[in-house]
PDB file of N, CA and C in Angstrom:
ATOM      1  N   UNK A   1     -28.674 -10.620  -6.740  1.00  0.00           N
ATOM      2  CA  UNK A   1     -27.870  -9.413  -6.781  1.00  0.00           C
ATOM      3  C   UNK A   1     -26.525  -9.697  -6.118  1.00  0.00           C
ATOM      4  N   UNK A   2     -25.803  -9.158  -7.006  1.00  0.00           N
ATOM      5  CA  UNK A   2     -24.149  -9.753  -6.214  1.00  0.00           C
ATOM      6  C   UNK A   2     -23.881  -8.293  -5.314  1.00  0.00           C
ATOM      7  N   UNK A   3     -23.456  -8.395  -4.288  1.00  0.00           N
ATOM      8  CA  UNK A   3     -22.608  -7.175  -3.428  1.00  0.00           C
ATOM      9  C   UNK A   3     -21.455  -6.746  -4.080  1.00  0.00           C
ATOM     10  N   UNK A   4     -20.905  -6.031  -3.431  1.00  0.00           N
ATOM     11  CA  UNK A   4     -19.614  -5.908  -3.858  1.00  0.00           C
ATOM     12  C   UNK A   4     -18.639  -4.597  -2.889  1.00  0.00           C
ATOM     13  N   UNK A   5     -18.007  -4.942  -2.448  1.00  0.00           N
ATOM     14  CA  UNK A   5     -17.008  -3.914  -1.522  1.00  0.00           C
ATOM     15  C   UNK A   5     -15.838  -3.776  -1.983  1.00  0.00           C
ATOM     16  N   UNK A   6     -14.911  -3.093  -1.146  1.00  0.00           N
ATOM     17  CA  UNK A   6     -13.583  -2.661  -1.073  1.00  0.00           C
ATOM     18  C   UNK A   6     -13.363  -2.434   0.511  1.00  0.00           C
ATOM     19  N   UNK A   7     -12.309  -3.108   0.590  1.00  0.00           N
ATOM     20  CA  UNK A   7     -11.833  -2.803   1.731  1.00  0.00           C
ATOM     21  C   UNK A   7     -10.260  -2.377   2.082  1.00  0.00           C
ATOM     22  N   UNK A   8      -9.541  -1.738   2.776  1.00  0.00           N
ATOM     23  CA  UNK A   8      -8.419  -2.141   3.120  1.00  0.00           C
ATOM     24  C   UNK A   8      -7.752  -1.857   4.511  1.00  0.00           C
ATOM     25  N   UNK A   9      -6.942  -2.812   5.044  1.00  0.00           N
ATOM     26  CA  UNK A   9      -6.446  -2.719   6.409  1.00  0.00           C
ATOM     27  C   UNK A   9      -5.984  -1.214   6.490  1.00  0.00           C
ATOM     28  N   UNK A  10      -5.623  -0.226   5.596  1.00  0.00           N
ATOM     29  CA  UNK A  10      -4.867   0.901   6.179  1.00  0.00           C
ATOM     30  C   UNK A  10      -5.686   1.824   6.678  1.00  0.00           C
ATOM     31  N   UNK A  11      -7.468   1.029   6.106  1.00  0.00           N
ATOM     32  CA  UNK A  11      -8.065   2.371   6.710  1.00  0.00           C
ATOM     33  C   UNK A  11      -8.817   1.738   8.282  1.00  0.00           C
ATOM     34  N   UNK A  12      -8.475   1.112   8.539  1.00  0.00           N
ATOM     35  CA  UNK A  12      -8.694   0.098   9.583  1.00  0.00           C
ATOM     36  C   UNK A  12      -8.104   0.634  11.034  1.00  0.00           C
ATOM     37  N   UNK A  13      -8.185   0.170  12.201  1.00  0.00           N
ATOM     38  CA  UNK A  13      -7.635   1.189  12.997  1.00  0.00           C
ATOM     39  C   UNK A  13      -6.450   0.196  13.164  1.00  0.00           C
ATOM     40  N   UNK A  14      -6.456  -0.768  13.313  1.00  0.00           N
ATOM     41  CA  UNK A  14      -5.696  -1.909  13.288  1.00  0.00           C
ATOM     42  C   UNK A  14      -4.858  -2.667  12.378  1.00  0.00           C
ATOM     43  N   UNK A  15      -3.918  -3.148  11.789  1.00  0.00           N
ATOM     44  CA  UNK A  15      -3.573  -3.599  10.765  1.00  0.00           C
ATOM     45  C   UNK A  15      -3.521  -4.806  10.961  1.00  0.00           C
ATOM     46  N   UNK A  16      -3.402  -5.960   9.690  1.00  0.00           N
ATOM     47  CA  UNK A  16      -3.065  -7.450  10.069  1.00  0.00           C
ATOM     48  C   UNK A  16      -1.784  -7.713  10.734  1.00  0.00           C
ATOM     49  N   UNK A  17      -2.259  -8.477  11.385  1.00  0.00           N
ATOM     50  CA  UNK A  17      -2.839  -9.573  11.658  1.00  0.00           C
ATOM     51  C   UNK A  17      -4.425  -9.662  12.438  1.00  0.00           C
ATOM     52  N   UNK A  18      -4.435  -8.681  12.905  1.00  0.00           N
ATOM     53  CA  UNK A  18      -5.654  -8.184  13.414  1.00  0.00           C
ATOM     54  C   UNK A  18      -6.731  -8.386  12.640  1.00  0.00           C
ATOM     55  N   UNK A  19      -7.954  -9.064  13.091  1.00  0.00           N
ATOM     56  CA  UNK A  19      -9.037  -9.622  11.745  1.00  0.00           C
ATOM     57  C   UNK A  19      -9.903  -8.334  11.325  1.00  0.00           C
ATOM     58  N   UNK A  20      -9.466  -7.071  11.474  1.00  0.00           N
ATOM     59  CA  UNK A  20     -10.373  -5.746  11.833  1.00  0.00           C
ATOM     60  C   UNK A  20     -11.047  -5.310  10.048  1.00  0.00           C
ATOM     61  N   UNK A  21      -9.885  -5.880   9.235  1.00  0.00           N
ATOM     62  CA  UNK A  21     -10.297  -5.829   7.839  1.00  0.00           C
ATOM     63  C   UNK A  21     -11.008  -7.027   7.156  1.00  0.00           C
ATOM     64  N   UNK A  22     -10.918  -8.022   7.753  1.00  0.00           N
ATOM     65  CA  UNK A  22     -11.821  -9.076   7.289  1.00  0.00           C
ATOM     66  C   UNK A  22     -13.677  -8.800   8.004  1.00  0.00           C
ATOM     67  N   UNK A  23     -13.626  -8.814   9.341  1.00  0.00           N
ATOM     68  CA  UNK A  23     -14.606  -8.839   9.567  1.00  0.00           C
ATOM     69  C   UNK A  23     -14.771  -7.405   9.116  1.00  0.00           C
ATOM     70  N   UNK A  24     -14.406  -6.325   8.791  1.00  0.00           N
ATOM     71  CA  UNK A  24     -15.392  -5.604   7.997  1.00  0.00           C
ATOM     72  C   UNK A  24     -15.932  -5.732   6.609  1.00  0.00           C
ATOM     73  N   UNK A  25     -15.077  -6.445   5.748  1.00  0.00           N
ATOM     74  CA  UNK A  25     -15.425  -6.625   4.916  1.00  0.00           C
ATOM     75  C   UNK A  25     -16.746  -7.633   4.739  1.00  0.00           C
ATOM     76  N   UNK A  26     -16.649  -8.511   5.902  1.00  0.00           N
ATOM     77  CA  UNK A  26     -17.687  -9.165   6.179  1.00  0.00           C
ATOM     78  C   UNK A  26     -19.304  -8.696   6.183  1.00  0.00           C
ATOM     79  N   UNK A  27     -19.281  -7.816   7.087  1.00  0.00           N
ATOM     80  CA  UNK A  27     -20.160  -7.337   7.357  1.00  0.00           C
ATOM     81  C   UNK A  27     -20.870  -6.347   6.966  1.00  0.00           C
ATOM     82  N   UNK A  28     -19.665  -6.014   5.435  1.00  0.00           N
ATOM     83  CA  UNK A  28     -20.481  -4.963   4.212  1.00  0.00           C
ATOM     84  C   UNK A  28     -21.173  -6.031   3.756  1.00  0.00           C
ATOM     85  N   UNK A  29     -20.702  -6.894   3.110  1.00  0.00           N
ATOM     86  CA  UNK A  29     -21.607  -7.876   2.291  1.00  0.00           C
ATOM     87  C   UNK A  29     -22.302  -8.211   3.112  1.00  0.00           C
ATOM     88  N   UNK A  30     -22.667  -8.071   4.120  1.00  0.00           N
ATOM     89  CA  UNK A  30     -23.918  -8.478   4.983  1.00  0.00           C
ATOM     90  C   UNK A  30     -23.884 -10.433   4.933  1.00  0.00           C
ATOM     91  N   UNK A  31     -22.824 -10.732   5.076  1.00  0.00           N
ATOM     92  CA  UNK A  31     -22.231 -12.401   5.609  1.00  0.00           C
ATOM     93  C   UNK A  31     -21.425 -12.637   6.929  1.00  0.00           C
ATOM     94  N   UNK A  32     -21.655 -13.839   7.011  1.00  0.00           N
ATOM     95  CA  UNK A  32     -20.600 -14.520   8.525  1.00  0.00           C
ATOM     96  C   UNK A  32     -19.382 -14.371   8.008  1.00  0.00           C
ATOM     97  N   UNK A  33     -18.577 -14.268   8.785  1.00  0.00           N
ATOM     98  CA  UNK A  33     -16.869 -14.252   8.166  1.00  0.00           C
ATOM     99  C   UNK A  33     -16.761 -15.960   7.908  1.00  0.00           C
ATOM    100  N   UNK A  34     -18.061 -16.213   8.798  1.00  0.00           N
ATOM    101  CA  UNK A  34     -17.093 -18.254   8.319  1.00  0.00           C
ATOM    102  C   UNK A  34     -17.370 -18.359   7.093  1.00  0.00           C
ATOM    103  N   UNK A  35     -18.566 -17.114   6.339  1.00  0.00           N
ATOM    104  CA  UNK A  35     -18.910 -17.943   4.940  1.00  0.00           C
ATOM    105  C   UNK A  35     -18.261 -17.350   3.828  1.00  0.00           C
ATOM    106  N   UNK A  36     -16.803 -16.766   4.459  1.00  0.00           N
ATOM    107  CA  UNK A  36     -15.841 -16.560   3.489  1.00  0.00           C
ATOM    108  C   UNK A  36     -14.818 -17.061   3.487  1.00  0.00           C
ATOM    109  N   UNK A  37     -14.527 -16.736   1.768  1.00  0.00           N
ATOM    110  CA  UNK A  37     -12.861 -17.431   1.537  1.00  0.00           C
ATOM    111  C   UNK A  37     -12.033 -16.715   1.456  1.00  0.00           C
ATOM    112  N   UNK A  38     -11.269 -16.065   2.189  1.00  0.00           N
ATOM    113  CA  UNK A  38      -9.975 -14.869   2.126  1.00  0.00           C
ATOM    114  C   UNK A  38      -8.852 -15.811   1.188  1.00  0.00           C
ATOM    115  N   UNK A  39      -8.684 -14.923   0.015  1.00  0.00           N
ATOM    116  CA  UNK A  39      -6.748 -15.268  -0.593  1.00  0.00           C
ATOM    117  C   UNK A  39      -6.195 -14.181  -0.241  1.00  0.00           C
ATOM    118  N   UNK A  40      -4.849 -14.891   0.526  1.00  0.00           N
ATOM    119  CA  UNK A  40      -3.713 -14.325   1.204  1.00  0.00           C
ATOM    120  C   UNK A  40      -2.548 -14.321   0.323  1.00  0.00           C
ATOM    121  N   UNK A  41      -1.489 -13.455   0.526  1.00  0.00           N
ATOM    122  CA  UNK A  41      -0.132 -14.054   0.372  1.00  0.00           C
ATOM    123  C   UNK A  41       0.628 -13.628   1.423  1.00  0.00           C
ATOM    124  N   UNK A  42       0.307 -12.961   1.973  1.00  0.00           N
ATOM    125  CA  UNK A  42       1.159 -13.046   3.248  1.00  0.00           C
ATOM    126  C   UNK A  42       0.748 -14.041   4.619  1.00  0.00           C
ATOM    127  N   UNK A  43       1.614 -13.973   5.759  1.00  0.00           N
ATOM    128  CA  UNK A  43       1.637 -15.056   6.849  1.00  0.00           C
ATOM    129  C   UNK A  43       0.449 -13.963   8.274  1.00  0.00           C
ATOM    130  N   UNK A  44       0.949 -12.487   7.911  1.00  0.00           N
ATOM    131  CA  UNK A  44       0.190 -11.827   8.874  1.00  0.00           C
ATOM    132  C   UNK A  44      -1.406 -11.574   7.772  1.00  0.00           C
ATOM    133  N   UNK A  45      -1.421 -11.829   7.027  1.00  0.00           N
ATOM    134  CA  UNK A  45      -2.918 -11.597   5.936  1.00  0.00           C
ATOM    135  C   UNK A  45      -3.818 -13.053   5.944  1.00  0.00           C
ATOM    136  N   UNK A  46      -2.776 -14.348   6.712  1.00  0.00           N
ATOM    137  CA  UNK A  46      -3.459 -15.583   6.824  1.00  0.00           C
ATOM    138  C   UNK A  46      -3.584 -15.254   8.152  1.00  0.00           C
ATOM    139  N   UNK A  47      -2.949 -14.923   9.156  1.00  0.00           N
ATOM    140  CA  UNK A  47      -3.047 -15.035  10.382  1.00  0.00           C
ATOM    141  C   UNK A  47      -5.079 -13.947  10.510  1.00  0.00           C
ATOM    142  N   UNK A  48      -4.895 -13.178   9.826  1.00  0.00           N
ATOM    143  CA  UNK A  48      -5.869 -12.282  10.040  1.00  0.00           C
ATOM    144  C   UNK A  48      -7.172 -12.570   9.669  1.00  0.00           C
ATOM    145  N   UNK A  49      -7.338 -14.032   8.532  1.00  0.00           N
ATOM    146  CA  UNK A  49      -8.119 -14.049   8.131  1.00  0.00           C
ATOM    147  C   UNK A  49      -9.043 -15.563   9.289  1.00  0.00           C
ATOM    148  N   UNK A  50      -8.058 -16.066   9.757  1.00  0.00           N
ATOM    149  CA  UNK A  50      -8.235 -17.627  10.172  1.00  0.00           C
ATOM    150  C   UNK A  50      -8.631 -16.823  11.933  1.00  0.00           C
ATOM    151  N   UNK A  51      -8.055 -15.639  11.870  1.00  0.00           N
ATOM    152  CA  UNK A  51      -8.445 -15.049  13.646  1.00  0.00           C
ATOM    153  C   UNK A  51     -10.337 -14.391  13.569  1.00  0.00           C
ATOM    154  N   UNK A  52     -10.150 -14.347  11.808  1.00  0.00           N
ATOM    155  CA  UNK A  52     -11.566 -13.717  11.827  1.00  0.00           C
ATOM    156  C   UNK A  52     -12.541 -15.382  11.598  1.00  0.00           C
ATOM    157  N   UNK A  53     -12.393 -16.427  11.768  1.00  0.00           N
ATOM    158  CA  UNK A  53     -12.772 -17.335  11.591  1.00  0.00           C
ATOM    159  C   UNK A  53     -13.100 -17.560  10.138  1.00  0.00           C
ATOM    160  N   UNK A  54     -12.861 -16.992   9.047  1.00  0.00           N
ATOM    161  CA  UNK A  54     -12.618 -17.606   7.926  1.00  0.00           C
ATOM    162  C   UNK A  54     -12.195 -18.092   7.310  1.00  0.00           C
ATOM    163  N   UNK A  55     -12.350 -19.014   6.056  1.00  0.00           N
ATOM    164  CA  UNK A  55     -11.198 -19.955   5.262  1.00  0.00           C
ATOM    165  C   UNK A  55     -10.533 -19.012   4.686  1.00  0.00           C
ATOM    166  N   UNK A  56      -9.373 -19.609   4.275  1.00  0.00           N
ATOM    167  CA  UNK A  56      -8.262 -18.621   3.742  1.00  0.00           C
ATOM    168  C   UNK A  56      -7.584 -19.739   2.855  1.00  0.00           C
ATOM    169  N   UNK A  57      -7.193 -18.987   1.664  1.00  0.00           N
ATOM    170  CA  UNK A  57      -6.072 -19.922   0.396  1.00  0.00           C
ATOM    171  C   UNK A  57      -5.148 -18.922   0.664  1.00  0.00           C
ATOM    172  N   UNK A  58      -3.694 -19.596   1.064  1.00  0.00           N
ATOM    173  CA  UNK A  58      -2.815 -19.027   0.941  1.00  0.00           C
ATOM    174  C   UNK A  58      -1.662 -19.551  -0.311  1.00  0.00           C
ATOM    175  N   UNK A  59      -1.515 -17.997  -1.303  1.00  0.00           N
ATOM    176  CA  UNK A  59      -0.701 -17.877  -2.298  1.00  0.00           C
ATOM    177  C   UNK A  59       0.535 -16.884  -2.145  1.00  0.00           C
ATOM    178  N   UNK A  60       1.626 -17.862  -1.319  1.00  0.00           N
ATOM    179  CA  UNK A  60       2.645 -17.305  -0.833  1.00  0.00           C
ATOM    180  C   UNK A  60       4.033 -16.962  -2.137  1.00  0.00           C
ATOM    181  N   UNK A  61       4.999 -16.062  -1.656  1.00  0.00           N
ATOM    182  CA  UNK A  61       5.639 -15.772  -2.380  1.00  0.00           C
ATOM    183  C   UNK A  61       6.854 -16.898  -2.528  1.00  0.00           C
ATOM    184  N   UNK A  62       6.848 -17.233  -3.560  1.00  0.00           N
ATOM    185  CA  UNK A  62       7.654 -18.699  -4.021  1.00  0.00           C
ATOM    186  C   UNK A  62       8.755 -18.831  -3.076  1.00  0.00           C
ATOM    187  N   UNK A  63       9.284 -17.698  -2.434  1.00  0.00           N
ATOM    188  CA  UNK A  63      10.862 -17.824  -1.482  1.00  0.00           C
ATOM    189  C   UNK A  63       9.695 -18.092  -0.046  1.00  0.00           C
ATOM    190  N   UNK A  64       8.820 -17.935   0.749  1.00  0.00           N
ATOM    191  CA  UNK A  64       8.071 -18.426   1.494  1.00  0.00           C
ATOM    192  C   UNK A  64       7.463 -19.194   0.912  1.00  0.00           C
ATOM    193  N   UNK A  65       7.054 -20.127   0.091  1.00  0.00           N
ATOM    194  CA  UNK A  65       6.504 -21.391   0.176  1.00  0.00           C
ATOM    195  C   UNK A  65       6.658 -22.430   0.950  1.00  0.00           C
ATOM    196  N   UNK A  66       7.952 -22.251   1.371  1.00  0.00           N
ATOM    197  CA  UNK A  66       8.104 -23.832   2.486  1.00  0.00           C
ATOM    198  C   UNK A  66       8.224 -23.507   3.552  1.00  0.00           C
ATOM    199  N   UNK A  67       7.867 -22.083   4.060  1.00  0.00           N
ATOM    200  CA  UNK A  67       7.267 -21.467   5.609  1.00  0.00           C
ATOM    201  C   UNK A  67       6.244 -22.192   6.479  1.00  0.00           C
ATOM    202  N   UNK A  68       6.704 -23.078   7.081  1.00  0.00           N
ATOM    203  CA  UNK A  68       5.415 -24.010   7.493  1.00  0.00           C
ATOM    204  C   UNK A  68       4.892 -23.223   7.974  1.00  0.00           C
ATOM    205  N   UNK A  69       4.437 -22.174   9.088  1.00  0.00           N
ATOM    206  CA  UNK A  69       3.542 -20.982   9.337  1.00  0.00           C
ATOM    207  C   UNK A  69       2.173 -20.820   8.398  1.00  0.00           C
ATOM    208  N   UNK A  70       2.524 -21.072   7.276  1.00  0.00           N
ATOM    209  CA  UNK A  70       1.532 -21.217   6.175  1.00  0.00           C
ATOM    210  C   UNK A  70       0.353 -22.371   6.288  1.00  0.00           C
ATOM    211  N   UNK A  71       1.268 -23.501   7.223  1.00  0.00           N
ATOM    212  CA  UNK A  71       0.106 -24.445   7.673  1.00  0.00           C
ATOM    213  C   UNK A  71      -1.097 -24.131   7.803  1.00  0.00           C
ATOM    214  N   UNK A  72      -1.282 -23.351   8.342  1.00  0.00           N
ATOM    215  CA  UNK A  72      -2.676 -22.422   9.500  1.00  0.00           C
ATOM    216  C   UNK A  72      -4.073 -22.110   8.295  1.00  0.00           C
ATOM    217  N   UNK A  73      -3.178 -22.051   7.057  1.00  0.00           N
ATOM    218  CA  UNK A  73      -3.929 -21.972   6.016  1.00  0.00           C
ATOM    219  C   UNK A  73      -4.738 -23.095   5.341  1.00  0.00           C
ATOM    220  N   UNK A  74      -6.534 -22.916   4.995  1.00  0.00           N
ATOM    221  CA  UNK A  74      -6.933 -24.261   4.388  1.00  0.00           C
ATOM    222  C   UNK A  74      -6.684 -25.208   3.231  1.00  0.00           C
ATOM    223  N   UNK A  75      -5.818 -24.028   2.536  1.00  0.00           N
ATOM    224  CA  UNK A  75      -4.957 -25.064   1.456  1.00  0.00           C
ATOM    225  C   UNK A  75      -3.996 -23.716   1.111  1.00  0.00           C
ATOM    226  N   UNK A  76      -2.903 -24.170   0.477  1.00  0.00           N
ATOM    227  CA  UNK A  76      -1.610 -23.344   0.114  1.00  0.00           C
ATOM    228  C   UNK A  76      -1.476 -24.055  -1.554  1.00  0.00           C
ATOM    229  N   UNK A  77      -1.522 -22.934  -1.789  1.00  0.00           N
ATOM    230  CA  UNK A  77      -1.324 -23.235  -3.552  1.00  0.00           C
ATOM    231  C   UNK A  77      -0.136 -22.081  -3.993  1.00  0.00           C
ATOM    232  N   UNK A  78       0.115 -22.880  -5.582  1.00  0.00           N
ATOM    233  CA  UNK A  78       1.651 -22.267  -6.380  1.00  0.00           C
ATOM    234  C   UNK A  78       1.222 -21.011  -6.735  1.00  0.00           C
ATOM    235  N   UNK A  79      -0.350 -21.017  -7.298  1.00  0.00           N
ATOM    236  CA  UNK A  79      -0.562 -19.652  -8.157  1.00  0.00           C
ATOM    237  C   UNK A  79      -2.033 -19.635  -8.065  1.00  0.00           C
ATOM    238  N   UNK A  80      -2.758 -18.545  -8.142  1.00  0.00           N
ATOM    239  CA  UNK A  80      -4.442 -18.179  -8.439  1.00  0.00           C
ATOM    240  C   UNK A  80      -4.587 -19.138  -9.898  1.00  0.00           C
ATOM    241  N   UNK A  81      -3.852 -19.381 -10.268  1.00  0.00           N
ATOM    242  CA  UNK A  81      -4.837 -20.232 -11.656  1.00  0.00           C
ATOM    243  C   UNK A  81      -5.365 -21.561 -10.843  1.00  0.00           C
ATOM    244  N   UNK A  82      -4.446 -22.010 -10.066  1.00  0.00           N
ATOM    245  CA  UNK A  82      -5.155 -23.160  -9.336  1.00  0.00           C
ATOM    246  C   UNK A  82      -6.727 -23.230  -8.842  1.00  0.00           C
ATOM    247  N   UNK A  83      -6.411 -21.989  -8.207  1.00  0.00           N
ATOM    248  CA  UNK A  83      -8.811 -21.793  -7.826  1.00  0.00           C
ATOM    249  C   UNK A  83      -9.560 -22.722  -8.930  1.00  0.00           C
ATOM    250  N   UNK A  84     -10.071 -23.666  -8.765  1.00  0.00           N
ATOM    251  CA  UNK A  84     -11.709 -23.816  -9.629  1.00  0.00           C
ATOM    252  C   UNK A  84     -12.677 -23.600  -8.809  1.00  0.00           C
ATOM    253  N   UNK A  85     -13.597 -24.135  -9.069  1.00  0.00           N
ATOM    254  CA  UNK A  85     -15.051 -24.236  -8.771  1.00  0.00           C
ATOM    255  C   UNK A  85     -15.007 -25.795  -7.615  1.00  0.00           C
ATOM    256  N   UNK A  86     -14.207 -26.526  -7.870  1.00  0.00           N
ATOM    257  CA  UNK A  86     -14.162 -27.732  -6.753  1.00  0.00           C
ATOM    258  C   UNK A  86     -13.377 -27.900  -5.719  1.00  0.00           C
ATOM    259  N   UNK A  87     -12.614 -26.537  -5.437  1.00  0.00           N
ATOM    260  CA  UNK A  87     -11.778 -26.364  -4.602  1.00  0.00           C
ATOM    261  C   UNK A  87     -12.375 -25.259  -3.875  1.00  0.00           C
ATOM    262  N   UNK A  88     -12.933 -24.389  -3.980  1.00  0.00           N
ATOM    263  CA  UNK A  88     -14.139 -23.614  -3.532  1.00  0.00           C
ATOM    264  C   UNK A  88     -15.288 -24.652  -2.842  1.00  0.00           C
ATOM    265  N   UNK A  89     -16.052 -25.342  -3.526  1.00  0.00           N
ATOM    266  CA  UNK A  89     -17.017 -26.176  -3.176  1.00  0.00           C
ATOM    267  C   UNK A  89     -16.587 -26.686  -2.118  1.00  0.00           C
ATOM    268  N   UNK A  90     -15.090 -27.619  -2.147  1.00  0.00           N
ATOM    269  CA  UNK A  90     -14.248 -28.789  -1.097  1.00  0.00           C
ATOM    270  C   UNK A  90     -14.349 -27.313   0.265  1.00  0.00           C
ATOM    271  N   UNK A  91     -13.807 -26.142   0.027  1.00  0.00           N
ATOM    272  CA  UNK A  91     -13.960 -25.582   1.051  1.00  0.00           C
ATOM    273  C   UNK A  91     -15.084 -25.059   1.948  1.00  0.00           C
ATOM    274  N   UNK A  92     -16.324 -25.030   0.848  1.00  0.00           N
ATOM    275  CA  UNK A  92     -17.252 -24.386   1.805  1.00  0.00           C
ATOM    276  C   UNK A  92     -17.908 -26.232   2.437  1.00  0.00           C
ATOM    277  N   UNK A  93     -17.185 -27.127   2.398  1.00  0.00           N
ATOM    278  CA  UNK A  93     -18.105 -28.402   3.037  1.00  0.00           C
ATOM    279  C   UNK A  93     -16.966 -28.491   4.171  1.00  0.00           C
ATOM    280  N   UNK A  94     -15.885 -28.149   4.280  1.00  0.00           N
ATOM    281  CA  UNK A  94     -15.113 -28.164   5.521  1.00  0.00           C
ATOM    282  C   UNK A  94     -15.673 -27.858   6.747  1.00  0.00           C
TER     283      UNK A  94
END
């Protein structure tokens, strides 16, 4: 059975960078935050996800792409078509 939520920081008491929307989202699906993969495009939406101890792909906006800040992220990609199935896999063995 797959879960499935919705979440969002505004209803949160906290906003990002604050991990207050990750780890809830976490903890609907009834998982560890480590055994998720947050996609970001922002720098406070990576900061929020890596404070909740989860992996994070950050898909920044082409004028922030060379924001090293983005480092913090487990991989930084051009666009969501990039995701497969072996870049997922490479992350959950990190």
């Amino acid at each position: 059975e797959t879960l499935r939520t919705r979440v969002s920081a505004q209803r949160e008491p906290y906003g990002k960078p604050h991990p207050a929307v990750i780890l809830t989202c976490a903890a609907r699906l009834q998982v560890a935050p480590t055994d998720c993969v947050v996609f970001e495009d922002s720098l406070n939406g990576v900061l929020a996800a890596k404070s909740a101890r989860a992996r994070c792909i950050a898909v920044p906006a082409p004028f922030e792409a060379n924001d090293p800040r983005f480092a913090i992220a487990d991989r930084i990609l051009h666009s969501l078509t990039e995701v497969d199935r072996a870049l997922l896999e490479a992350l959950q063995e990190a």
